[in-house]
PDB file of N, CA and C in Angstrom:
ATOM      1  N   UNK A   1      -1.661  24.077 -35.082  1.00  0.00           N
ATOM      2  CA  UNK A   1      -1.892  23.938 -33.662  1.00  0.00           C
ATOM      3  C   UNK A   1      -0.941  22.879 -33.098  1.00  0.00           C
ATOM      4  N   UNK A   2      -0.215  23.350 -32.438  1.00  0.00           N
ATOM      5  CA  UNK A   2       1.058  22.347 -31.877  1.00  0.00           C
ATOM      6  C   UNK A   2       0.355  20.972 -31.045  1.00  0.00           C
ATOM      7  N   UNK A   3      -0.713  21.430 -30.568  1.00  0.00           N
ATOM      8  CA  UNK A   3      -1.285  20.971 -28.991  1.00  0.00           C
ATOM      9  C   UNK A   3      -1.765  19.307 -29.553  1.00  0.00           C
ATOM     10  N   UNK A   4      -1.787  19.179 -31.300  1.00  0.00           N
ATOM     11  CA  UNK A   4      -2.493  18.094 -31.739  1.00  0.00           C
ATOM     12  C   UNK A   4      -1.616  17.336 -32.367  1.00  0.00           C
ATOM     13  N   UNK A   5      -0.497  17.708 -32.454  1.00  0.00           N
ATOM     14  CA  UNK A   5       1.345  16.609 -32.540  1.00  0.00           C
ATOM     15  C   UNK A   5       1.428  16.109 -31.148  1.00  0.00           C
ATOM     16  N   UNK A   6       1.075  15.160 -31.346  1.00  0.00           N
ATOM     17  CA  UNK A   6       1.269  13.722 -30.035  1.00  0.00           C
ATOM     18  C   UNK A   6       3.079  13.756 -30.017  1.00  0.00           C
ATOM     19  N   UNK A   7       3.563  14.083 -30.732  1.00  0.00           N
ATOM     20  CA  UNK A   7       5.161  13.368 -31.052  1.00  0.00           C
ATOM     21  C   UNK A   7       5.929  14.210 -30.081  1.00  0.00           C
ATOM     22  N   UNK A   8       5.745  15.117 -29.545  1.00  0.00           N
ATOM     23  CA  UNK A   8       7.252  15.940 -28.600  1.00  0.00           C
ATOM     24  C   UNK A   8       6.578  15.475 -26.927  1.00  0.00           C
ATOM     25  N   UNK A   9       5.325  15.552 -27.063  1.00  0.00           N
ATOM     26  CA  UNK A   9       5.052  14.891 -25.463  1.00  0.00           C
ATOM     27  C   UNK A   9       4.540  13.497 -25.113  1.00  0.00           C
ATOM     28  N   UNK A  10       4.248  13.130 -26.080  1.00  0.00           N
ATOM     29  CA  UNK A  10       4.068  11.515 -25.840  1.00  0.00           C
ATOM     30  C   UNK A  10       4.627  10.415 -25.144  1.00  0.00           C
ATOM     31  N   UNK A  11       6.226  11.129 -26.225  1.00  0.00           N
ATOM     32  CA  UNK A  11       7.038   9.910 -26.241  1.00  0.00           C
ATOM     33  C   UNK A  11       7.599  10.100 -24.780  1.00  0.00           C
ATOM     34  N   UNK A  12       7.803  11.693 -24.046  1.00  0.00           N
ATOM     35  CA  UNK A  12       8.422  12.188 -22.915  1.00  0.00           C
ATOM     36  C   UNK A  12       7.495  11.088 -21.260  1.00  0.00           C
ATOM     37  N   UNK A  13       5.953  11.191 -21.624  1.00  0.00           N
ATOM     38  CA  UNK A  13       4.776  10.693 -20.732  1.00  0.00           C
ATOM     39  C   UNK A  13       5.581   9.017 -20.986  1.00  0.00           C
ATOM     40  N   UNK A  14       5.788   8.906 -22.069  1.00  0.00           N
ATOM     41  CA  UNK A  14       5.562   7.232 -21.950  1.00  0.00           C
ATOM     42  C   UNK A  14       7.025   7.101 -21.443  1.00  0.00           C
ATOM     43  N   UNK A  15       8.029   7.978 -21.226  1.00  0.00           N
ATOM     44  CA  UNK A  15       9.624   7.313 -20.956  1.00  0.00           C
ATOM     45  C   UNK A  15       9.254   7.536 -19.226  1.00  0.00           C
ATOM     46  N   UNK A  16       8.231   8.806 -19.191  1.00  0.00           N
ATOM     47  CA  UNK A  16       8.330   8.835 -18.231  1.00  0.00           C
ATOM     48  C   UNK A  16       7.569   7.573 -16.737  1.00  0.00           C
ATOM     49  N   UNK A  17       6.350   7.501 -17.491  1.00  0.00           N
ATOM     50  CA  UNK A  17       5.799   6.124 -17.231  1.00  0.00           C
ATOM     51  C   UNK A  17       6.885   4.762 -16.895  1.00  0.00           C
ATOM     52  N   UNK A  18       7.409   4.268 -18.101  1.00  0.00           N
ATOM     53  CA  UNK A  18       8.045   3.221 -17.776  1.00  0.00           C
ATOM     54  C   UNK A  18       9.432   3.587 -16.427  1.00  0.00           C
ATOM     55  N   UNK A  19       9.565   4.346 -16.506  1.00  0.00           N
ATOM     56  CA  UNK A  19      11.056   4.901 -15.470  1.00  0.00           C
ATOM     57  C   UNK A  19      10.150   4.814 -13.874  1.00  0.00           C
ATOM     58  N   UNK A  20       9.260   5.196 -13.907  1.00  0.00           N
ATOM     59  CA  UNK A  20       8.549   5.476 -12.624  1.00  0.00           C
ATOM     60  C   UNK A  20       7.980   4.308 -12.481  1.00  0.00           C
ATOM     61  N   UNK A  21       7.524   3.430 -13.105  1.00  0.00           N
ATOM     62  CA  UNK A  21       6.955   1.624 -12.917  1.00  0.00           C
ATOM     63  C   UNK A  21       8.087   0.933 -12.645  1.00  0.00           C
ATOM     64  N   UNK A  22       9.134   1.176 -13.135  1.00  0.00           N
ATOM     65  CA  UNK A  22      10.303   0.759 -12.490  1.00  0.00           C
ATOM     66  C   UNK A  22      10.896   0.868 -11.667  1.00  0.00           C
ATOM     67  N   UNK A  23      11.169   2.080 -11.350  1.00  0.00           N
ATOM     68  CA  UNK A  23      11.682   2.196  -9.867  1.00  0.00           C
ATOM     69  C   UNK A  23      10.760   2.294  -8.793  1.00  0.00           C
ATOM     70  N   UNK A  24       9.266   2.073  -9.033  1.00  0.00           N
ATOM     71  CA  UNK A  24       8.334   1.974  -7.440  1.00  0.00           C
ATOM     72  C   UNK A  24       8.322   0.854  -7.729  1.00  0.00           C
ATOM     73  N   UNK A  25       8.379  -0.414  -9.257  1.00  0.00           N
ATOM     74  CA  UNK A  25       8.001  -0.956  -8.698  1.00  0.00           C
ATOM     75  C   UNK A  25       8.934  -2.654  -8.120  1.00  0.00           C
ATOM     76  N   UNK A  26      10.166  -1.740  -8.156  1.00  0.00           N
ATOM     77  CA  UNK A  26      11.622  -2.262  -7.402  1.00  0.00           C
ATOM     78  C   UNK A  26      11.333  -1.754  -6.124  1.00  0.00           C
ATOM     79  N   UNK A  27      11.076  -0.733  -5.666  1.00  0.00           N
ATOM     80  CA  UNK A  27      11.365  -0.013  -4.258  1.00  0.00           C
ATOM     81  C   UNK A  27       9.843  -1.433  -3.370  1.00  0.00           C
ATOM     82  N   UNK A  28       8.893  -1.344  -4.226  1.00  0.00           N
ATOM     83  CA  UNK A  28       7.594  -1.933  -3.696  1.00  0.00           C
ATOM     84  C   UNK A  28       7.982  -3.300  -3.501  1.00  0.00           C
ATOM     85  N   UNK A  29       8.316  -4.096  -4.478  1.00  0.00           N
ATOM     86  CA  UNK A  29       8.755  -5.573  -4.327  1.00  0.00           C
ATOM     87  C   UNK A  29       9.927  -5.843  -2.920  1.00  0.00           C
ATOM     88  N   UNK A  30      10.868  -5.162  -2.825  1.00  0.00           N
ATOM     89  CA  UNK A  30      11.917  -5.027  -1.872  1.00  0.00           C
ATOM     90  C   UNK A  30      11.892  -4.696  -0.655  1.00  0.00           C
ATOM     91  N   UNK A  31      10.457  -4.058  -0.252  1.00  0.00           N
ATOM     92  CA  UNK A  31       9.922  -2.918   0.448  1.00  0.00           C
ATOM     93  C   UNK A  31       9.750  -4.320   1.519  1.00  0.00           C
ATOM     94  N   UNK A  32      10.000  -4.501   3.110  1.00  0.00           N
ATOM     95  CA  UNK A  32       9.936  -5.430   3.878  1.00  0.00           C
ATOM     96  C   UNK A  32       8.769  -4.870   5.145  1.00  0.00           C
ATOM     97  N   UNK A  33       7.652  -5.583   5.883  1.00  0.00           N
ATOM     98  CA  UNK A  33       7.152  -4.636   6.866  1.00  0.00           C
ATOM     99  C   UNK A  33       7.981  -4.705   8.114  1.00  0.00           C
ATOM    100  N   UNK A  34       8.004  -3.955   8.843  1.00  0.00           N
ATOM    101  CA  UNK A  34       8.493  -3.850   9.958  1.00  0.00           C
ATOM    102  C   UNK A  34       8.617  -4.838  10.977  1.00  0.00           C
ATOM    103  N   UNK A  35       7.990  -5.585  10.971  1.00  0.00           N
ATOM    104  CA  UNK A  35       7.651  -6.609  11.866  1.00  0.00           C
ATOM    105  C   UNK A  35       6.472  -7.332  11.361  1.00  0.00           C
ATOM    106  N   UNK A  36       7.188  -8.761  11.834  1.00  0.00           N
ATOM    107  CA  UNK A  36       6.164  -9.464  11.413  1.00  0.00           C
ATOM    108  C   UNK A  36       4.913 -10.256  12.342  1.00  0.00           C
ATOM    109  N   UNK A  37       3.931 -10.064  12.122  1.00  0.00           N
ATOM    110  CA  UNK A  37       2.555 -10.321  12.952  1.00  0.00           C
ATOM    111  C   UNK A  37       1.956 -11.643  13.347  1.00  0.00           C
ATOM    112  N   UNK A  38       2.159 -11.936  14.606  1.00  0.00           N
ATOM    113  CA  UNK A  38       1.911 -13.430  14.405  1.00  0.00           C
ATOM    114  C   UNK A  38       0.381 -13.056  14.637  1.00  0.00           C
ATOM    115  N   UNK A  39      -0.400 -13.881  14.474  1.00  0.00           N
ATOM    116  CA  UNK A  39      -1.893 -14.362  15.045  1.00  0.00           C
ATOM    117  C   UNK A  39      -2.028 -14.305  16.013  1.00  0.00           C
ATOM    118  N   UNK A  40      -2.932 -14.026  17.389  1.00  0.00           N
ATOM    119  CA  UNK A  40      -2.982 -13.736  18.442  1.00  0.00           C
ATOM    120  C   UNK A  40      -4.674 -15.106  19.253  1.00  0.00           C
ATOM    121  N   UNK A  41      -4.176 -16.165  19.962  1.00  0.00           N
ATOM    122  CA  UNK A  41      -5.348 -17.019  19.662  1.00  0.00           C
ATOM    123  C   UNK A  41      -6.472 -16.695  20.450  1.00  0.00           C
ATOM    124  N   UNK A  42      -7.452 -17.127  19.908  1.00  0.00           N
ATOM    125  CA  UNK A  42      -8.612 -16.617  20.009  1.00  0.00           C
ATOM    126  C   UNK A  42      -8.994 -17.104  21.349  1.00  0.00           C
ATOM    127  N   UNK A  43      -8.801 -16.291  22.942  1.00  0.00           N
ATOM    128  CA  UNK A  43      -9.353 -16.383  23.991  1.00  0.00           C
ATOM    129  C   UNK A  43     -11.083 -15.628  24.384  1.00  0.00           C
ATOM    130  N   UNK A  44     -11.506 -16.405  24.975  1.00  0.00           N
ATOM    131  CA  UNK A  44     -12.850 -16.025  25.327  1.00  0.00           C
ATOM    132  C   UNK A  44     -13.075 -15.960  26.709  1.00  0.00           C
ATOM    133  N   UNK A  45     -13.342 -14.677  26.928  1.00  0.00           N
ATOM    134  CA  UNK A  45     -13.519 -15.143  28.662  1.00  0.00           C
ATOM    135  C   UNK A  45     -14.888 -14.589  29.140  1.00  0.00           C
ATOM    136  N   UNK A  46     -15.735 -15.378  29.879  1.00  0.00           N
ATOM    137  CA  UNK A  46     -16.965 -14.676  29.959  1.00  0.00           C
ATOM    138  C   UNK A  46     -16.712 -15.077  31.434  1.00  0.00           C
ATOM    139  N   UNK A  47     -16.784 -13.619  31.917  1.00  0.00           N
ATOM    140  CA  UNK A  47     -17.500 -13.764  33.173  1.00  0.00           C
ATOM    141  C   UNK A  47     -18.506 -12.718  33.738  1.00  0.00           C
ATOM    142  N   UNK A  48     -19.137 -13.287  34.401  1.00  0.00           N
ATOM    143  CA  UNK A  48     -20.173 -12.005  34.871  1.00  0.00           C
ATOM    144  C   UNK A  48     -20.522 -10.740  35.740  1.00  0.00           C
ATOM    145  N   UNK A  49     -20.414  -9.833  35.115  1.00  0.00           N
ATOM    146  CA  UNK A  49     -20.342  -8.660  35.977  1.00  0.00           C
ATOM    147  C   UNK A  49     -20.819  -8.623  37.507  1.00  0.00           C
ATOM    148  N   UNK A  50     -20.045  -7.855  38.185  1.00  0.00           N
ATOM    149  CA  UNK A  50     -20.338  -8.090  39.684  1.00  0.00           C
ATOM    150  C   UNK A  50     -20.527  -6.829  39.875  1.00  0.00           C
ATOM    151  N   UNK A  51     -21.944  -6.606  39.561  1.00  0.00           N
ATOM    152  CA  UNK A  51     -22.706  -4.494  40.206  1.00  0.00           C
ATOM    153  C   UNK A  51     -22.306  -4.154  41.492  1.00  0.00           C
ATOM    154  N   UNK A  52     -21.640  -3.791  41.859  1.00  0.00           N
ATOM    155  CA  UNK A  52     -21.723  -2.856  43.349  1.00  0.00           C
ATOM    156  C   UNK A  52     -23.067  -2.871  43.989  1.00  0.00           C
ATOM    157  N   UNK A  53     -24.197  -2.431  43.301  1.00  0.00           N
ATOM    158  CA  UNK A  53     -25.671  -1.989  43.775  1.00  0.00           C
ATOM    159  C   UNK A  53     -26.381  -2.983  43.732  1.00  0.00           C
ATOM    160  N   UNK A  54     -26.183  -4.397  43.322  1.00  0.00           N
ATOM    161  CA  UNK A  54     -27.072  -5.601  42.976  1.00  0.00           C
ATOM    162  C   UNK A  54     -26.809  -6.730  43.849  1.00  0.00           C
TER     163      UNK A  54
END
């Protein structure tokens, strides 16, 4: 039964593994966001509704 020799696809999964951790995880480290987000400060404004009918 071929299906129970680990040796012709193993070694293919594991080259393939390390090749693909490598290049996402170069593309990921390098990867910049678009813009950067400042904080926006925390305003509060309360005022009180003015009903038309009240």
């Amino acid at each position: 039964m071929p299906q129970l020799n680990p040796a012709p696809w193993f070694f293919i999964l594991l080259l393939s593994w390390i090749t693909m951790l490598l290049i996402f995880k170069t593309k990921v480290l390098y990867s910049q966001t678009p813009n950067n987000t400042t904080p926006k400060p925390l305003v509060h404004h309360i005022a009180p509704w003015n009903w038309p009918w009240a």
